[in-house]
Protein backbone atom coordinates (compact mmCIF):
# COMPACT_ATOMS: atom_id res chain seq x y z
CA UNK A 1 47.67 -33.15 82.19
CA UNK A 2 46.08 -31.36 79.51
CA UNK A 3 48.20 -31.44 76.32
CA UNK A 4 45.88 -29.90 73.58
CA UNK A 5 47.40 -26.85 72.19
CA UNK A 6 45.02 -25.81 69.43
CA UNK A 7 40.89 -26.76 69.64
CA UNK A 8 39.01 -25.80 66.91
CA UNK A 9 34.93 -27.08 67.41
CA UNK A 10 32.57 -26.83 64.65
CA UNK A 11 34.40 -24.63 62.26
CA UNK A 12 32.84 -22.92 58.56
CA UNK A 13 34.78 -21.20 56.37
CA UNK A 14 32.94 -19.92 52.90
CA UNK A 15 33.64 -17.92 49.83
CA UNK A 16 32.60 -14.75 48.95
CA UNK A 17 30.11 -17.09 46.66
CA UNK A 18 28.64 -18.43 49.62
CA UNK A 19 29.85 -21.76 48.74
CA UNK A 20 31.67 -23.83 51.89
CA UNK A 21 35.87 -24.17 51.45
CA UNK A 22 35.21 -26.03 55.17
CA UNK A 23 32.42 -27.21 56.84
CA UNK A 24 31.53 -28.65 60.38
CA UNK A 25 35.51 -28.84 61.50
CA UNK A 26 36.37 -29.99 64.39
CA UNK A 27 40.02 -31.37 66.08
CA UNK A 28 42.75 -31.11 68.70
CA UNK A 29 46.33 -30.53 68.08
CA UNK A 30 48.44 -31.81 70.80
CA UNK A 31 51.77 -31.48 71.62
CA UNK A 32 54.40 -32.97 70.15
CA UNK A 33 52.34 -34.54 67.19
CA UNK A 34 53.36 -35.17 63.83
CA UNK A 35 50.67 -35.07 61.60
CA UNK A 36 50.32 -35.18 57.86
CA UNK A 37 47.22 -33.12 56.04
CA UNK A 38 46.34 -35.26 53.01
CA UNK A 39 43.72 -34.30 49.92
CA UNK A 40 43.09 -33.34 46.25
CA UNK A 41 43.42 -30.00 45.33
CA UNK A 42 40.54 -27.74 46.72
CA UNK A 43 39.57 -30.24 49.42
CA UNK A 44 40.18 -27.71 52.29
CA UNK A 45 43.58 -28.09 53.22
CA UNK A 46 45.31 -24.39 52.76
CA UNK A 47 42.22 -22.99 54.22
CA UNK A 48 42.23 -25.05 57.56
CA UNK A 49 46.06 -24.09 57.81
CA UNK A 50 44.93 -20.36 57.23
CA UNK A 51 42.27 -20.40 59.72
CA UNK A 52 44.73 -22.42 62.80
CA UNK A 53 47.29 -19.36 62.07
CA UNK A 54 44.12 -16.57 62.25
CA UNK A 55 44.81 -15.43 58.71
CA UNK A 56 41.19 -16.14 57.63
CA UNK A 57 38.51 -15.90 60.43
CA UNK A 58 35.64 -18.39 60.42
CA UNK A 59 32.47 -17.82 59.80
CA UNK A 60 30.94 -19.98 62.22
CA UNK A 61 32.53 -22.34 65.54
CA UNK A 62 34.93 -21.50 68.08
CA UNK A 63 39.36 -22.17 68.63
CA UNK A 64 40.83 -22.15 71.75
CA UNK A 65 44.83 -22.41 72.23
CA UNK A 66 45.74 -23.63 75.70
CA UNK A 67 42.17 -24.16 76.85
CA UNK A 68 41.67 -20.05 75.99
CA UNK A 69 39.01 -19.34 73.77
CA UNK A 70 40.33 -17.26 70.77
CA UNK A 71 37.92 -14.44 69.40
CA UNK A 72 39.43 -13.50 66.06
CA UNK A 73 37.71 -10.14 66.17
CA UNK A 74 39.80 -9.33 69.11
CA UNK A 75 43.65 -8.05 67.51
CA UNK A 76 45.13 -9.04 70.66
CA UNK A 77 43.61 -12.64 70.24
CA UNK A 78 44.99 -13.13 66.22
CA UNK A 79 48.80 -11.72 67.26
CA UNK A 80 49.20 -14.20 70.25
CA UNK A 81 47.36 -16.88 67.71
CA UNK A 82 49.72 -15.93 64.98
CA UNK A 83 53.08 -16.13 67.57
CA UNK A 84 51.97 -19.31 68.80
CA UNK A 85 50.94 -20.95 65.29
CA UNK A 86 53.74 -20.69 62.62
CA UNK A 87 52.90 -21.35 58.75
CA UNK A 88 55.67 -22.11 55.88
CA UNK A 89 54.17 -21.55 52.64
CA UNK A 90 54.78 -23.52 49.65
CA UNK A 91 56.48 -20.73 47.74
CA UNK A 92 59.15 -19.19 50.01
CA UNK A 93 59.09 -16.14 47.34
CA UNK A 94 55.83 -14.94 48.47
CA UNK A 95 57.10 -15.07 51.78
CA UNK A 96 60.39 -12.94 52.00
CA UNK A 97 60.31 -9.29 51.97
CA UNK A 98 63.52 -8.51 53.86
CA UNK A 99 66.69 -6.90 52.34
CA UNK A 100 69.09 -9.30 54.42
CA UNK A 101 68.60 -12.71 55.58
CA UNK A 102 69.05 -11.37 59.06
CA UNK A 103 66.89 -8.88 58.08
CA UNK A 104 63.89 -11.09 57.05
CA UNK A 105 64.26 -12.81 59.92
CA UNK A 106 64.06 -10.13 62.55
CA UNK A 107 61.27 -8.63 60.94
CA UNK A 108 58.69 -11.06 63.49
CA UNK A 109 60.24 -10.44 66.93
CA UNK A 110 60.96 -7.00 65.94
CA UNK A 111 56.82 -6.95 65.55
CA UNK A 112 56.45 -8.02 68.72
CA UNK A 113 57.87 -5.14 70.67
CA UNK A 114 60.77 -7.53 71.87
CA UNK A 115 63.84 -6.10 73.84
CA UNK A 116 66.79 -5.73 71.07
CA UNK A 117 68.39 -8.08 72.57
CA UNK A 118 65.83 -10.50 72.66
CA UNK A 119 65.11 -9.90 68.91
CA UNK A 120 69.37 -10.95 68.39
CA UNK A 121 69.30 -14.03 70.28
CA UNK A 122 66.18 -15.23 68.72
CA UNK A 123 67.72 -14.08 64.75
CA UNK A 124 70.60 -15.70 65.63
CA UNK A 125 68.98 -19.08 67.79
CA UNK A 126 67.09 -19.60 64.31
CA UNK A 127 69.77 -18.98 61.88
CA UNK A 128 71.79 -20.90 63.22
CA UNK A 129 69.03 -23.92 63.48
CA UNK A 130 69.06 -23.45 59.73
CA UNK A 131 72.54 -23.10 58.74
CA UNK A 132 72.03 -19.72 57.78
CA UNK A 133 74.17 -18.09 59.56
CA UNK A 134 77.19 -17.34 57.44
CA UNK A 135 74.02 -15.95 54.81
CA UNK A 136 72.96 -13.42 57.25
CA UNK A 137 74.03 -10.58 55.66
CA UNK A 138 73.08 -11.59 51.59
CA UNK A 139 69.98 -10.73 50.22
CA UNK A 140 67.68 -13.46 49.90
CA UNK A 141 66.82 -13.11 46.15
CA UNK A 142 70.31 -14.43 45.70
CA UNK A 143 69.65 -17.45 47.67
CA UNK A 144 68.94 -21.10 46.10
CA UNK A 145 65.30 -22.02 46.64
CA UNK A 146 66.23 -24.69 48.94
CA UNK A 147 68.32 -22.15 50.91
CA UNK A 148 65.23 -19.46 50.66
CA UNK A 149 63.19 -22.55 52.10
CA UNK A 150 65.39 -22.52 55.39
CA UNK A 151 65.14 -18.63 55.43
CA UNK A 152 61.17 -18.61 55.73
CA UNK A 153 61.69 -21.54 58.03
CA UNK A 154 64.19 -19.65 60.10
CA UNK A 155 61.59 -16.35 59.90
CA UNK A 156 58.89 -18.49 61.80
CA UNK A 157 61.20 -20.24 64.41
CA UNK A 158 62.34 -16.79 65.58
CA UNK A 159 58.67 -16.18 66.46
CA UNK A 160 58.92 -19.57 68.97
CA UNK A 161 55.77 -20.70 67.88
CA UNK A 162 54.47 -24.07 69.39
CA UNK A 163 52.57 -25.24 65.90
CA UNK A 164 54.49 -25.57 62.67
CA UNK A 165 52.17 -25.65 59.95
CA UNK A 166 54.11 -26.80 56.50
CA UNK A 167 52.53 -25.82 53.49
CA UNK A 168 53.85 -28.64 50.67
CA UNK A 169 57.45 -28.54 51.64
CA UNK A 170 58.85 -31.20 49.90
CA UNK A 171 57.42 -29.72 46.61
CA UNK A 172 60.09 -28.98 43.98
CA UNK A 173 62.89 -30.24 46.26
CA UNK A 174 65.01 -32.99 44.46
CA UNK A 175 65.38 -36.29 47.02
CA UNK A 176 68.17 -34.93 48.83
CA UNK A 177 66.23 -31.76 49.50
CA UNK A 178 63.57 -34.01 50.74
CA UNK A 179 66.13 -36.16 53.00
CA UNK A 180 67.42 -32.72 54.25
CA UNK A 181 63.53 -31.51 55.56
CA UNK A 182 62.98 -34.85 56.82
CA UNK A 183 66.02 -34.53 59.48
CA UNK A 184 64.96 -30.77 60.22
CA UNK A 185 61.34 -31.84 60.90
CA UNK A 186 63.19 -34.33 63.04
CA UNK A 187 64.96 -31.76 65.40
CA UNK A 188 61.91 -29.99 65.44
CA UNK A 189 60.08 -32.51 66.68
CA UNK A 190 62.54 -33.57 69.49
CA UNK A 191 61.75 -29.75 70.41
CA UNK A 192 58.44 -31.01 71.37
CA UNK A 193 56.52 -28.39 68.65
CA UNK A 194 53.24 -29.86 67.11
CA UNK A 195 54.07 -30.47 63.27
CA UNK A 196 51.32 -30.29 60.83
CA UNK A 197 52.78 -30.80 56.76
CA UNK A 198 49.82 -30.64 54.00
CA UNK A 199 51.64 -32.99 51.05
CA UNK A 200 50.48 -35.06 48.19
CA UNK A 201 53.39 -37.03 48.78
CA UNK A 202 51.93 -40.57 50.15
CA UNK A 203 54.99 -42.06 51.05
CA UNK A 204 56.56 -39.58 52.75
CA UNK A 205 53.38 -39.27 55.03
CA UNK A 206 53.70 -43.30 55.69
CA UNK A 207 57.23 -42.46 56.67
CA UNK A 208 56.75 -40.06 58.91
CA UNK A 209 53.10 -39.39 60.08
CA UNK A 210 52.46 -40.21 63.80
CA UNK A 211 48.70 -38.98 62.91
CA UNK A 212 46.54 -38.18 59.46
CA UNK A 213 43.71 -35.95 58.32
CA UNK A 214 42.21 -36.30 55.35
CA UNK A 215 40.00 -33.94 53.71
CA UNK A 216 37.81 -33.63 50.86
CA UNK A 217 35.21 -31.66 49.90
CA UNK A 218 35.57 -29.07 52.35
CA UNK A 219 35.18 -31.26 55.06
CA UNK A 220 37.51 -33.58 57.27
CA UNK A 221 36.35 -37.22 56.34
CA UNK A 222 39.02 -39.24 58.56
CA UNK A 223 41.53 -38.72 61.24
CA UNK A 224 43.20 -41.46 62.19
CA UNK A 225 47.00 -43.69 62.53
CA UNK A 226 48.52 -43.92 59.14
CA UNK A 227 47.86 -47.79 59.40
CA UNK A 228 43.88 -47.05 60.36
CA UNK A 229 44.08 -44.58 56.99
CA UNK A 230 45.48 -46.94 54.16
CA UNK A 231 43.46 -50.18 55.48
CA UNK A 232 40.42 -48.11 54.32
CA UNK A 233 40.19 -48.75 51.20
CA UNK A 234 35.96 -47.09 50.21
CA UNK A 235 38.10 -43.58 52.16
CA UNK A 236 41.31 -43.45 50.09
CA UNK A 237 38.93 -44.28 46.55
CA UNK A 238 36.90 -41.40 47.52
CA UNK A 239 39.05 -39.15 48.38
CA UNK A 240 41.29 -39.91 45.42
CA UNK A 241 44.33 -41.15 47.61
CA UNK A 242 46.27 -44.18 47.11
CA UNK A 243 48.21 -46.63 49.08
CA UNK A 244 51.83 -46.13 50.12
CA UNK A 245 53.98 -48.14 48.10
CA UNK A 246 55.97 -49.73 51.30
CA UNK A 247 52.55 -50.15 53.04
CA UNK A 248 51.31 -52.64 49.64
CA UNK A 249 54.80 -54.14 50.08
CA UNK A 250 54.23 -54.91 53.42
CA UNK A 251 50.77 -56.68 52.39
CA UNK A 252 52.56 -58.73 50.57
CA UNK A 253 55.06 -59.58 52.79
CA UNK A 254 51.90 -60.69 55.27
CA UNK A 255 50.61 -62.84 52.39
CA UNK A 256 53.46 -64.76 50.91
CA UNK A 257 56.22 -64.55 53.85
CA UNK A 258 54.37 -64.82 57.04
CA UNK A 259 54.85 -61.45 58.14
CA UNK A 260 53.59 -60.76 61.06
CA UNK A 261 49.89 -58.64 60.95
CA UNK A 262 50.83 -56.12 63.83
CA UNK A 263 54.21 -55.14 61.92
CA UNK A 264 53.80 -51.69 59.58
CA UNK A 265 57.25 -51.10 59.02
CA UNK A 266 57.65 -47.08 57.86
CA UNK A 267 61.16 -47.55 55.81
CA UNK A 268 63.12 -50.61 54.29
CA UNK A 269 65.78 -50.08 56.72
CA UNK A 270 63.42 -50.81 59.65
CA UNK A 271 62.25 -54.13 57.11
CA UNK A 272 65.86 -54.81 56.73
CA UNK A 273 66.20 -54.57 60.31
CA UNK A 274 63.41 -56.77 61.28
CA UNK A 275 64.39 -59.95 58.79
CA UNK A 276 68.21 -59.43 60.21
CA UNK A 277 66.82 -60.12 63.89
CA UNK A 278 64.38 -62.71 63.26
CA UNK A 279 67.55 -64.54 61.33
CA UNK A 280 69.10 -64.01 64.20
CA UNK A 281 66.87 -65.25 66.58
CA UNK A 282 66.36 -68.40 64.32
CA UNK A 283 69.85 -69.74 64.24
CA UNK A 284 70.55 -69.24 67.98
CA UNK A 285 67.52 -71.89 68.53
């Protein structure tokens, strides 16, 4: 069985300039992955989210979703692209133009020439995924930003996309904003949607990543298991990353405790977890 969702083979993307923001991409997203986009500033990352959603066409290569190759000259191709591949960006005020919550959040499926009643039971299927729904009716500029979040959130899930592509989400969200995305990205997952998040945040990639791409330079230098990424350590220098702090922990739990090599534990709890059993297992002998 054939789980790719989104191919893209041999992509370029350039400025007006002529210089390359992407050069020579190529990758599968599969369903059901989790996958954290990691690089500096300017190393490619918002444009390869732009081009899987069909906002910028490349200039050079070929996508297919669902083993269908996508011409993005064709306006049939870039809607069904667009439906299929979801994008939050990083400021949820750039991406709001409804009067209402409900509104905003309409505004897709209404696009799509749905039956009206399809267009309620979606609104209300995704505000209610986001706890929005006693908002519906408020205007969203008199929403907090983490609740203006959910509502761009809640505008892509009414579209039922397959891909979620995150733009930075956990910037300028205090810890417990963080903790909040973390369990949403959770459900989402369990939905069986492909998840790709673009973060500088290290650790939260290490805690959550199933997969990683790493770009620099307009071009995709690794993709690989988090524990393949950090053990390289010529990749992360040059593309300017560093090691997660729980993954230089764990090093030194392998050096001075006789942890066990095969062991990359994602969170202290699951550390916690494993010294409790192995305790356990040592007094029962």
């Amino acid at each position: 069985m054939n789980d790719v969702l989104l191919a893209l083979d041999k992509l370029d993307y350039s400025y007006e300039d002529g210089s390359f923001a992407l050069k020579g991409l190529s990758l599968a997203i599969r369903k059901g992955q989790r996958i954290a986009v990691l690089g500096n500033n300017g190393a490619g990352k918002s444009t390869f989210f732009l081009l899987c959603n069909g906002i910028l066409k490349p200039d050079k290569g070929a996508m297919s979703y669902g083993g269908k190759t996508i011409d993005p000259r064709k306006k049939q191709d870039l809607m069904g692209l667009r439906q299929l591949v979801g994008i939050i960006f990083q400021d949820a005020d750039h991406q709001i133009i409804g009067s209402t919550v409900e509104s905003e959040v309409s505004f897709g499926p209404m696009n799509l020439k749905l039956p009206r009643e399809e267009v309620a039971r979606r609104v209300d299927q995704a505000l209610q995924a986001m706890g929005l729904t006693e908002h519906r009716h408020r205007p969203p500029h008199y929403l907090s930003g983490g609740e203006k979040k959910r509502v761009t959130i809640a505008d892509i899930l009414a579209m039922e996309p397959e891909i979620l592509l995150f733009d930075e989400p956990t910037a300028f969200l205090d810890p417990a904003g963080v903790r909040t995305l973390e369990g949403l990205l959770s459900e989402l997952h369990q939905q069986e949607r492909a998840l790709l998040v673009s973060t500088h945040d290290i650790d939260f990639a290490w805690r959550w990543a199933q997969r990683i791409l790493v770009f620099h330079d307009g071009q995709l230098l690794a993709d690989s298991t988090p524990e393949q990424i950090f053990a390289d350590g010529p990749l992360l220098e040059q593309a300017g990353l560093r090691r997660p702090y729980l993954y230089d922990f764990t090093l030194s739990l392998q050096a001075h405790f006789g942890w066990p090599p095969d062991v990359w534990p994602r969170t202290t709890t699951e550390i916690e977890a494993y010294f409790k059993a192995n305790s356990a297992n040592a007094s029962s002998r």
